[in-house]
N, C-alpha and C. Protein backbone atom coordinates (compact mmCIF):
# COMPACT_ATOMS: atom_id res chain seq x y z
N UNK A 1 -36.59 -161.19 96.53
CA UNK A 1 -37.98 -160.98 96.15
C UNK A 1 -38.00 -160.19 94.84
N UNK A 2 -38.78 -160.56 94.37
CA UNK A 2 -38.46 -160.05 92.44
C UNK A 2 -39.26 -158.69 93.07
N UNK A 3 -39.13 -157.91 92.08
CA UNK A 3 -40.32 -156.76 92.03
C UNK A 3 -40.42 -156.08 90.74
N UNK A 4 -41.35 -155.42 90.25
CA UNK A 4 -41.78 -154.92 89.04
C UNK A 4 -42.22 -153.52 89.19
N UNK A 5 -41.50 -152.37 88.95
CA UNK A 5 -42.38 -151.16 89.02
C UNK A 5 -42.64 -150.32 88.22
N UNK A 6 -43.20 -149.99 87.92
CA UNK A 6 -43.38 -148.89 86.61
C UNK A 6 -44.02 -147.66 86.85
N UNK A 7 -43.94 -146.33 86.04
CA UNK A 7 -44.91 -145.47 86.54
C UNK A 7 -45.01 -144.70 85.16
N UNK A 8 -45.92 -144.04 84.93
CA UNK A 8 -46.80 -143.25 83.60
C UNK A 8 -47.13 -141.76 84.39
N UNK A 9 -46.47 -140.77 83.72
CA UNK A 9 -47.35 -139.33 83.74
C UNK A 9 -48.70 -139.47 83.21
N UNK A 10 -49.74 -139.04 83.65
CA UNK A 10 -50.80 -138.68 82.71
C UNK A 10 -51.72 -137.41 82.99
N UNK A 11 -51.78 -136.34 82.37
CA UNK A 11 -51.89 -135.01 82.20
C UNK A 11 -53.70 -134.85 82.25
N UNK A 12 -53.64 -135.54 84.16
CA UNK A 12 -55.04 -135.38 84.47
C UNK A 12 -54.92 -135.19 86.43
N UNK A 13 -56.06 -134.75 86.95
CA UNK A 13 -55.52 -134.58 87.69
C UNK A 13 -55.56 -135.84 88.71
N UNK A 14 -55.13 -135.73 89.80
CA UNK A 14 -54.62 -136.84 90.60
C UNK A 14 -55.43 -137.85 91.35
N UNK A 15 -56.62 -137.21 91.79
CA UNK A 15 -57.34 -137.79 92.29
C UNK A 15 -58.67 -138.56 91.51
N UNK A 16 -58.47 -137.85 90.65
CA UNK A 16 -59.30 -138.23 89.23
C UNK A 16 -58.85 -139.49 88.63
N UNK A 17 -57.08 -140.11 88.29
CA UNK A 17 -56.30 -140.83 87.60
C UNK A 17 -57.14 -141.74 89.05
N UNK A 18 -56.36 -141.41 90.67
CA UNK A 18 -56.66 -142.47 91.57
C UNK A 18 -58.07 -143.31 91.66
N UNK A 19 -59.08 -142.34 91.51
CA UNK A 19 -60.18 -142.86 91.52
C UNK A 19 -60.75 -143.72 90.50
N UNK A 20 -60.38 -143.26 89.15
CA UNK A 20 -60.40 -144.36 87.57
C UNK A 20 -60.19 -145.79 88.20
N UNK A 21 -59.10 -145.71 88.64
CA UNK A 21 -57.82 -146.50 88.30
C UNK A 21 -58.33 -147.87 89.71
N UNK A 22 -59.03 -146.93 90.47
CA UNK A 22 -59.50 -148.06 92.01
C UNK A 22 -61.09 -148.37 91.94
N UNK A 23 -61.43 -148.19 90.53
CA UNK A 23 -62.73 -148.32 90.68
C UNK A 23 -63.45 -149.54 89.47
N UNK A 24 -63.07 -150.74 90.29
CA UNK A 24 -62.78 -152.36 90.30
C UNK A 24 -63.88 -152.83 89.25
N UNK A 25 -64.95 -152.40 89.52
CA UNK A 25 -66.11 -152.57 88.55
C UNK A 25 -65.90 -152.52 87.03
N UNK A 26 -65.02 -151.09 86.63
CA UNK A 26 -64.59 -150.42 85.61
C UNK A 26 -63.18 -151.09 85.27
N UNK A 27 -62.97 -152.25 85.61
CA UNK A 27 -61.53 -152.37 84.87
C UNK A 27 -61.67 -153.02 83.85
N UNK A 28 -62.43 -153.87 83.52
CA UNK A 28 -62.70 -154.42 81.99
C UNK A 28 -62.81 -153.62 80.85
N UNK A 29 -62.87 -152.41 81.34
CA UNK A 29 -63.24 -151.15 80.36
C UNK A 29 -61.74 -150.37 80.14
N UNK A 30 -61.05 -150.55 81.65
CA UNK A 30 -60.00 -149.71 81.11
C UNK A 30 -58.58 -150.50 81.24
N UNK A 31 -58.13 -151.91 81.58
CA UNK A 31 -57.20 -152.91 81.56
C UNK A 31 -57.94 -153.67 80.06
N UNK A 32 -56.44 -154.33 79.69
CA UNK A 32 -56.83 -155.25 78.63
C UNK A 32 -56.65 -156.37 78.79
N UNK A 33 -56.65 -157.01 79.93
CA UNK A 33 -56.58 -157.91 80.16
C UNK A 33 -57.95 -159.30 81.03
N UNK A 34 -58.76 -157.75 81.64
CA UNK A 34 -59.66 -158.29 82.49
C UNK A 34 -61.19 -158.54 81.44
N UNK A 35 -61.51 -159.79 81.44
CA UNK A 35 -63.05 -160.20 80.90
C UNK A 35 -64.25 -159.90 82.07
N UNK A 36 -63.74 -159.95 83.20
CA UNK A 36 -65.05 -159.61 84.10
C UNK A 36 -64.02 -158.92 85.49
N UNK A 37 -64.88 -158.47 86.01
CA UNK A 37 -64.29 -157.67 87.76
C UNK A 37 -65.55 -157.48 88.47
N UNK A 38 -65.71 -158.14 89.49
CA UNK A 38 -67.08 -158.69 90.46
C UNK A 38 -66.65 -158.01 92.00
N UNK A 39 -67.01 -157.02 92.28
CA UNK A 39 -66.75 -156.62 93.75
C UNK A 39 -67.61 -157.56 94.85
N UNK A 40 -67.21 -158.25 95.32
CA UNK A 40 -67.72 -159.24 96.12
C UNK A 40 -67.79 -158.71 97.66
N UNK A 41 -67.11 -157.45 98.08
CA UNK A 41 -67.80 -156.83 99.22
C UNK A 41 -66.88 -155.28 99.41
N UNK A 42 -67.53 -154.36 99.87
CA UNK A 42 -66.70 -153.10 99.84
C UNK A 42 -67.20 -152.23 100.95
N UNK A 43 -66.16 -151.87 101.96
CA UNK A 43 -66.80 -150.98 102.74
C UNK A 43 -65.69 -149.50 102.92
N UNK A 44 -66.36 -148.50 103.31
CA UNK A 44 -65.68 -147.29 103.62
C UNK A 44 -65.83 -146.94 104.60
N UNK A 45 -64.78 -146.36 105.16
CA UNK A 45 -65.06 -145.56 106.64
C UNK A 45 -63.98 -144.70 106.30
N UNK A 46 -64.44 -143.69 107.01
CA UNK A 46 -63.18 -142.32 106.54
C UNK A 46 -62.80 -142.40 105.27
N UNK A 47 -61.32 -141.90 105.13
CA UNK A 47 -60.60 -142.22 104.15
C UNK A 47 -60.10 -143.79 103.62
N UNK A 48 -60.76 -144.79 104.43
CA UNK A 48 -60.35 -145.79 103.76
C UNK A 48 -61.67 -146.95 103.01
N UNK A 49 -61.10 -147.36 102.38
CA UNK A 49 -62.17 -148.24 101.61
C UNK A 49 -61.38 -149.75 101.36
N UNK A 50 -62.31 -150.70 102.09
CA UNK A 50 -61.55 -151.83 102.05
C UNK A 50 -62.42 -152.49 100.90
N UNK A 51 -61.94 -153.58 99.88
CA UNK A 51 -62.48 -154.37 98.56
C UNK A 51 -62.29 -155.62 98.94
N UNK A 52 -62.76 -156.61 98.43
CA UNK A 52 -62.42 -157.75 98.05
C UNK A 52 -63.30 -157.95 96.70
N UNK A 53 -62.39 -158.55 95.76
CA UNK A 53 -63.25 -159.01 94.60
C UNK A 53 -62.88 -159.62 93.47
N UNK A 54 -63.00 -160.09 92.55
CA UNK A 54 -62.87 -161.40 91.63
C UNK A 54 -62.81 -161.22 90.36
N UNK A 55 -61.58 -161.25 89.66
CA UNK A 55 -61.33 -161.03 88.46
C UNK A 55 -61.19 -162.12 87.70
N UNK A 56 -62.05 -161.86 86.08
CA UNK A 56 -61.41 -162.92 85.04
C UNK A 56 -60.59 -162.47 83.98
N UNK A 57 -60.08 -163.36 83.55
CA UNK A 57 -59.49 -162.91 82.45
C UNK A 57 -59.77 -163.61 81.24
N UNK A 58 -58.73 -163.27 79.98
CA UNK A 58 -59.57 -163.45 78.40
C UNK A 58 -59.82 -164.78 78.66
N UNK A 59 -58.88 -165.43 79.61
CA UNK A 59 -58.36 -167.21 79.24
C UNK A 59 -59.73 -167.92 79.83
N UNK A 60 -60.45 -166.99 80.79
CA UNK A 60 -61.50 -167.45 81.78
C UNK A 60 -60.63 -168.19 83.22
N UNK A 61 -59.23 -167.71 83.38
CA UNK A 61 -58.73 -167.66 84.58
C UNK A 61 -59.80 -166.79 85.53
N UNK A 62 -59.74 -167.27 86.87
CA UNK A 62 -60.43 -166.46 87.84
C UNK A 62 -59.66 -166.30 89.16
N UNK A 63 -59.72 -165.02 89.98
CA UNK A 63 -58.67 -165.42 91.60
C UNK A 63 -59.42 -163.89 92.12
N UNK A 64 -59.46 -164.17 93.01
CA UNK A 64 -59.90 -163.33 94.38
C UNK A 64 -58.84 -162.46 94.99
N UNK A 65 -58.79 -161.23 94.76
CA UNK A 65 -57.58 -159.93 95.45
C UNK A 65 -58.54 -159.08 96.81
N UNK A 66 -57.76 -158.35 96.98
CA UNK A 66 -57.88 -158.03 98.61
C UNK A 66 -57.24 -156.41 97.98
N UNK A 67 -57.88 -155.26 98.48
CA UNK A 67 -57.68 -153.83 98.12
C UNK A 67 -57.71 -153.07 99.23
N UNK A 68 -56.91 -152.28 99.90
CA UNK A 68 -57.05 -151.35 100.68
C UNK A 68 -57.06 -150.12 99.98
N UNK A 69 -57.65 -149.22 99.62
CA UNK A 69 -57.80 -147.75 99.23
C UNK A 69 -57.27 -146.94 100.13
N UNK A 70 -56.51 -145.77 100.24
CA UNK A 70 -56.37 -144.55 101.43
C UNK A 70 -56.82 -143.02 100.18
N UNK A 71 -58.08 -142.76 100.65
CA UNK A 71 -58.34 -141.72 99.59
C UNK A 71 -57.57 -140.59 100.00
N UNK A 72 -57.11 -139.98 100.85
CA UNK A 72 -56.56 -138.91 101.43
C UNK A 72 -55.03 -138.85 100.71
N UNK A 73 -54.20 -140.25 100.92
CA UNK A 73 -53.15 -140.20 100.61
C UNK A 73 -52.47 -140.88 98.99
N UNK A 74 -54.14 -141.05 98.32
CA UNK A 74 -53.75 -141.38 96.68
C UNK A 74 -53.46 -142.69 97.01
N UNK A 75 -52.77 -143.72 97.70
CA UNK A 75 -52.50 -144.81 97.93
C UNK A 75 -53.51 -146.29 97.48
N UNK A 76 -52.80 -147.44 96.99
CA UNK A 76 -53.62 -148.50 97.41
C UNK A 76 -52.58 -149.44 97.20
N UNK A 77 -53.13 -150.57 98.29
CA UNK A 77 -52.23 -151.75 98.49
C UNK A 77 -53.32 -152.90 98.49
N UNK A 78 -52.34 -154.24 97.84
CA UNK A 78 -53.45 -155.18 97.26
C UNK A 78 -52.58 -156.37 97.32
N UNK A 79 -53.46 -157.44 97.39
CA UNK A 79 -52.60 -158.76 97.85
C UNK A 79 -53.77 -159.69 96.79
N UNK A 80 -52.98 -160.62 95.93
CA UNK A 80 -53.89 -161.33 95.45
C UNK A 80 -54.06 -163.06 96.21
N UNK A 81 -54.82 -162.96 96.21
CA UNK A 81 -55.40 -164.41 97.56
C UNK A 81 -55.60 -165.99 97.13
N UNK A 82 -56.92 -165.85 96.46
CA UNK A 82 -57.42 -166.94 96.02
C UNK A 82 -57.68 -167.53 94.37
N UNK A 83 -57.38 -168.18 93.92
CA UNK A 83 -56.06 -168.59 93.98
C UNK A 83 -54.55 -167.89 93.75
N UNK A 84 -53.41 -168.59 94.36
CA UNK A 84 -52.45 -167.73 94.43
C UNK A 84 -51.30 -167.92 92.87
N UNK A 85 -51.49 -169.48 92.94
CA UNK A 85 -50.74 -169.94 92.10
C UNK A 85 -51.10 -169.29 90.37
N UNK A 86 -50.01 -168.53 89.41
CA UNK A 86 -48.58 -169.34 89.56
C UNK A 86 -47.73 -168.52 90.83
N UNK A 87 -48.19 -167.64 91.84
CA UNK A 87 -47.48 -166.82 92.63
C UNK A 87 -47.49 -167.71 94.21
N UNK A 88 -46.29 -167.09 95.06
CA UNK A 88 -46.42 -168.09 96.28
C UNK A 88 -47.02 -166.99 97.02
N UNK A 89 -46.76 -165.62 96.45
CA UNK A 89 -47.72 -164.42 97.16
C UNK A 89 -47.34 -163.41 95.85
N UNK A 90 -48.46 -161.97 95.98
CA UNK A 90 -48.67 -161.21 94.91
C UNK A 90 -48.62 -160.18 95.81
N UNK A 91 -47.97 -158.88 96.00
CA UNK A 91 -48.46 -157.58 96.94
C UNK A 91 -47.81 -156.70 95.44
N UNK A 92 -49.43 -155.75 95.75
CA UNK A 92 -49.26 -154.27 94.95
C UNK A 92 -49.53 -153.05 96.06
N UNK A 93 -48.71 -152.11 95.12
CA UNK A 93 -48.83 -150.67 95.61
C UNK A 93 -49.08 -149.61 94.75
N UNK A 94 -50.14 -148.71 94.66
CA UNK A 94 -50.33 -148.18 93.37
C UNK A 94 -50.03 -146.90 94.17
N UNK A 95 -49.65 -145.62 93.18
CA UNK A 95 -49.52 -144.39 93.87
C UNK A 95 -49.97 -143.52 92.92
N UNK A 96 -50.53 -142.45 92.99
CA UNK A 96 -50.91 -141.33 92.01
C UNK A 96 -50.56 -140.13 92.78
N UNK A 97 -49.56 -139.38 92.67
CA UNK A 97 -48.51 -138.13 92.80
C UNK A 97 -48.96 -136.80 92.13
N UNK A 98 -49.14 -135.92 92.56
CA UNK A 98 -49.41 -134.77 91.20
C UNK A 98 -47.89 -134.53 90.79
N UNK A 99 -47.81 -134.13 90.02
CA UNK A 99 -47.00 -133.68 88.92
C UNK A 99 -46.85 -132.71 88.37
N UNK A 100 -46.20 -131.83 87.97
CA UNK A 100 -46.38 -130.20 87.40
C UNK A 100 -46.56 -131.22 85.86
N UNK A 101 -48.03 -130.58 85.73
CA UNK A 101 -48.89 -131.20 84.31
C UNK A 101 -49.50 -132.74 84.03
N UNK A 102 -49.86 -133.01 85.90
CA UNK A 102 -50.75 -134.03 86.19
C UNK A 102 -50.45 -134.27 87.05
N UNK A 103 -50.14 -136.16 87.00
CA UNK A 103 -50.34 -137.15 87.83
C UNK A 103 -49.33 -138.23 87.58
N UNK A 104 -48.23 -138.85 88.24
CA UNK A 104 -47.64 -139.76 88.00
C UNK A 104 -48.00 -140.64 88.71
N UNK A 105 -48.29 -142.07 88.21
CA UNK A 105 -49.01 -143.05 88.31
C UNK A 105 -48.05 -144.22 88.25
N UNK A 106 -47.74 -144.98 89.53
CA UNK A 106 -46.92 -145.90 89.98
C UNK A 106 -47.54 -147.05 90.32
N UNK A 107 -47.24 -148.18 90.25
CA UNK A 107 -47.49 -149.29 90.63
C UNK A 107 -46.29 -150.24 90.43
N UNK A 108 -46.07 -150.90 91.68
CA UNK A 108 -45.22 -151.67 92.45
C UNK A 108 -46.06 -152.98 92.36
N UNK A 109 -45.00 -153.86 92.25
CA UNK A 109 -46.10 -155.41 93.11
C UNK A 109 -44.59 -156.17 92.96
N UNK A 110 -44.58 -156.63 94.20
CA UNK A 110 -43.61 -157.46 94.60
C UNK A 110 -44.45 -158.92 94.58
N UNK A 111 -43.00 -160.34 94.21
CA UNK A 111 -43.88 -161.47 94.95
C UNK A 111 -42.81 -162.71 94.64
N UNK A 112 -43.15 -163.47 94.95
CA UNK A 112 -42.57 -164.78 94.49
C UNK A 112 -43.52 -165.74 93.94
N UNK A 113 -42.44 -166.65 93.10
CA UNK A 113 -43.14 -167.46 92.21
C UNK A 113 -43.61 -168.71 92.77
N UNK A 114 -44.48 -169.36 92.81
CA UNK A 114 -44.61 -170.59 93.29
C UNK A 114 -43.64 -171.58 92.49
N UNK A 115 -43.43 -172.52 93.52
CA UNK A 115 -42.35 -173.31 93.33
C UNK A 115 -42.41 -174.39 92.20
N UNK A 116 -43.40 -174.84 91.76
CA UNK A 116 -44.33 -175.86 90.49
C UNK A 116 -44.22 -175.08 89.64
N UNK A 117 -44.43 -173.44 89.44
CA UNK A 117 -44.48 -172.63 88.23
C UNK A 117 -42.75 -172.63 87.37
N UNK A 118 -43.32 -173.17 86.05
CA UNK A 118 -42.31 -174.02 85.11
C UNK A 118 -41.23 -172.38 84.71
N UNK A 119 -42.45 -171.55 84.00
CA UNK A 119 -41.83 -170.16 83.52
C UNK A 119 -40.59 -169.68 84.25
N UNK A 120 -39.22 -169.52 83.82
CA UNK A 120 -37.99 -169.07 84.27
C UNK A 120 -38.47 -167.57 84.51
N UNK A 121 -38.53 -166.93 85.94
CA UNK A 121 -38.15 -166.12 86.44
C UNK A 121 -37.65 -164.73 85.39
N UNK A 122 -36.89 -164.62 84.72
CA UNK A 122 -36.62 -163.66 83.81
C UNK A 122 -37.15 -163.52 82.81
N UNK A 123 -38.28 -164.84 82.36
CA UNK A 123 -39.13 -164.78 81.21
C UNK A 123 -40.60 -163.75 81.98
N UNK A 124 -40.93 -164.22 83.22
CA UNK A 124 -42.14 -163.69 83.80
C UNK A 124 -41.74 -162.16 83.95
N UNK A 125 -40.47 -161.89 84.35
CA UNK A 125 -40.32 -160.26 85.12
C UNK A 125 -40.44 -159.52 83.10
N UNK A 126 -39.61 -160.02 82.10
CA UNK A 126 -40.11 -159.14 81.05
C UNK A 126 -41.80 -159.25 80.47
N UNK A 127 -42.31 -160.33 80.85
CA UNK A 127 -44.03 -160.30 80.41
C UNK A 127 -44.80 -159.62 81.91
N UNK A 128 -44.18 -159.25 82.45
CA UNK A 128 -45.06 -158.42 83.63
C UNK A 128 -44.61 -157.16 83.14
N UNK A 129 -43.58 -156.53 82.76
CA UNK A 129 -43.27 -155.75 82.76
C UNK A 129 -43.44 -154.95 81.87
N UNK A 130 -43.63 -155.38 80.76
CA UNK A 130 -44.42 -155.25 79.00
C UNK A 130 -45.96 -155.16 79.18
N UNK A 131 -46.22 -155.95 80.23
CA UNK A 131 -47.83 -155.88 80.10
C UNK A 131 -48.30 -154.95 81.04
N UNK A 132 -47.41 -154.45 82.35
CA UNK A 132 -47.77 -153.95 83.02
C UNK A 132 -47.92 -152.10 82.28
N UNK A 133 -46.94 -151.97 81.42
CA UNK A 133 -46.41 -150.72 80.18
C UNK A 133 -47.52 -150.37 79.56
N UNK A 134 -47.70 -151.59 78.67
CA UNK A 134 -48.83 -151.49 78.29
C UNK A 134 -50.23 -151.08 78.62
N UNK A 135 -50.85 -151.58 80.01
CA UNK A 135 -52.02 -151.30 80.48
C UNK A 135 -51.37 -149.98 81.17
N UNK A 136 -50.53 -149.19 81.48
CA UNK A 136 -50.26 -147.87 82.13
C UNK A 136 -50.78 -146.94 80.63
N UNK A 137 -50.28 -147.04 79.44
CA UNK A 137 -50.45 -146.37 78.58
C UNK A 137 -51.99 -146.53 77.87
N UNK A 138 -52.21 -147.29 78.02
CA UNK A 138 -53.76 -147.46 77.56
C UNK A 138 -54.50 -146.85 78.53
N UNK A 139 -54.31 -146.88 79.97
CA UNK A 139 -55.03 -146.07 80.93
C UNK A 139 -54.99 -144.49 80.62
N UNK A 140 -53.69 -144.17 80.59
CA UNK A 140 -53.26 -142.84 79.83
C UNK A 140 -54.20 -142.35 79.03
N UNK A 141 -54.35 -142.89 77.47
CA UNK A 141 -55.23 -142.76 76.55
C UNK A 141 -56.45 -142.65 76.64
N UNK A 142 -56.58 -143.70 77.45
CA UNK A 142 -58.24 -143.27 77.73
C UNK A 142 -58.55 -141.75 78.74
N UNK A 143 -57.48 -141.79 79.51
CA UNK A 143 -58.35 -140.97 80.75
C UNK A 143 -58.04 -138.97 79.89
N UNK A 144 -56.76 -139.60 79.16
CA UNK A 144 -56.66 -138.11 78.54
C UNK A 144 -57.43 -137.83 77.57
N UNK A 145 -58.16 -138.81 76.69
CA UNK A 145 -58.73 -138.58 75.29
C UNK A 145 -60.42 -138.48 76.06
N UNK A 146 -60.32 -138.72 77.01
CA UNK A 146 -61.94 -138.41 78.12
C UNK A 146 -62.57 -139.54 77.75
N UNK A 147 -62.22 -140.39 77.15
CA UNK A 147 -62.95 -142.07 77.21
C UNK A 147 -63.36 -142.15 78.18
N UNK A 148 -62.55 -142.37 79.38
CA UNK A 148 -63.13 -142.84 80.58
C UNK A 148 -62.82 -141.55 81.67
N UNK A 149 -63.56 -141.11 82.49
CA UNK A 149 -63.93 -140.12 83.76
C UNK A 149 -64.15 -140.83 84.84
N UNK A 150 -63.43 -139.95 85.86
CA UNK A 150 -64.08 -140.50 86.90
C UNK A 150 -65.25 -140.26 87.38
N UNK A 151 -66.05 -141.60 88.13
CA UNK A 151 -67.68 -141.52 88.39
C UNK A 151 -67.87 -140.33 89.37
């Protein structure tokens, strides 16, 4: 199973980075990749907050993900659904840690490729992995330069 993980310090505090960062509405603002993010249903009970909701991108690609939140434990885990392809499954894990001088900010996503998807395997793990860099450090920037706050 391939996997991709990366993680970014960012010199804010933890629950602040978690909450930015899970708050689905706001990702067009703070990913560079997303043209729209549509919460299509969200509920909370306790510490957890379950999502479902619908992202586009620049290309006007569209697919439906699945979010579990655990506010207590900084956590979220996410499965992307509808459509799946070019993936035969997508699972993320995001983590926000304090840090002596913040927050280290992890995200995991394991998956496999669907079997029709042409892209060699070692071409996809360095463009996930570049892009995934990328949107960690741009999140960075914003949340330290106070662009973006949490609501």
């Amino acid at each position: 199973m391939p996997r991709i993980e990366n993680s970014i310090d960012i010199a804010a505090d933890a629950r602040d980075v978690f909450d930015i960062t899970n708050d689905i509405a706001r990702w067009p603002e703070i990913f560079n990749e997303y043209h729209k993010a549509v919460v299509v249903s969200q509920e909370r009970e306790g510490r957890w907050t379950e999502i479902v909701f619908e992202l586009t991108n620049e290309e006007g690609n569209s697919w439906r993900s699945w979010r579990l939140i655990d506010h207590r434990e900084l956590v979220a885990i996410a499965e992307r659904r509808d459509p799946l392809f070019p993936f035969a499954y997508m699972h993320l894990k995001w983590t926000c840690t304090p840090v002596s001088g913040g927050t280290r900010m992890t995200w995991i996503q394991d998956f496999e490729l669907d079997e029709n998807f042409t892209v060699p395997l070692p071409t996809v793990l360095e463009r996930m992995n570049t892009h995934t860099r990328e949107n960690q450090v741009r999140i960075k920037e914003k949340i330290e330069s106070g662009a973006v706050k949490a609501a």
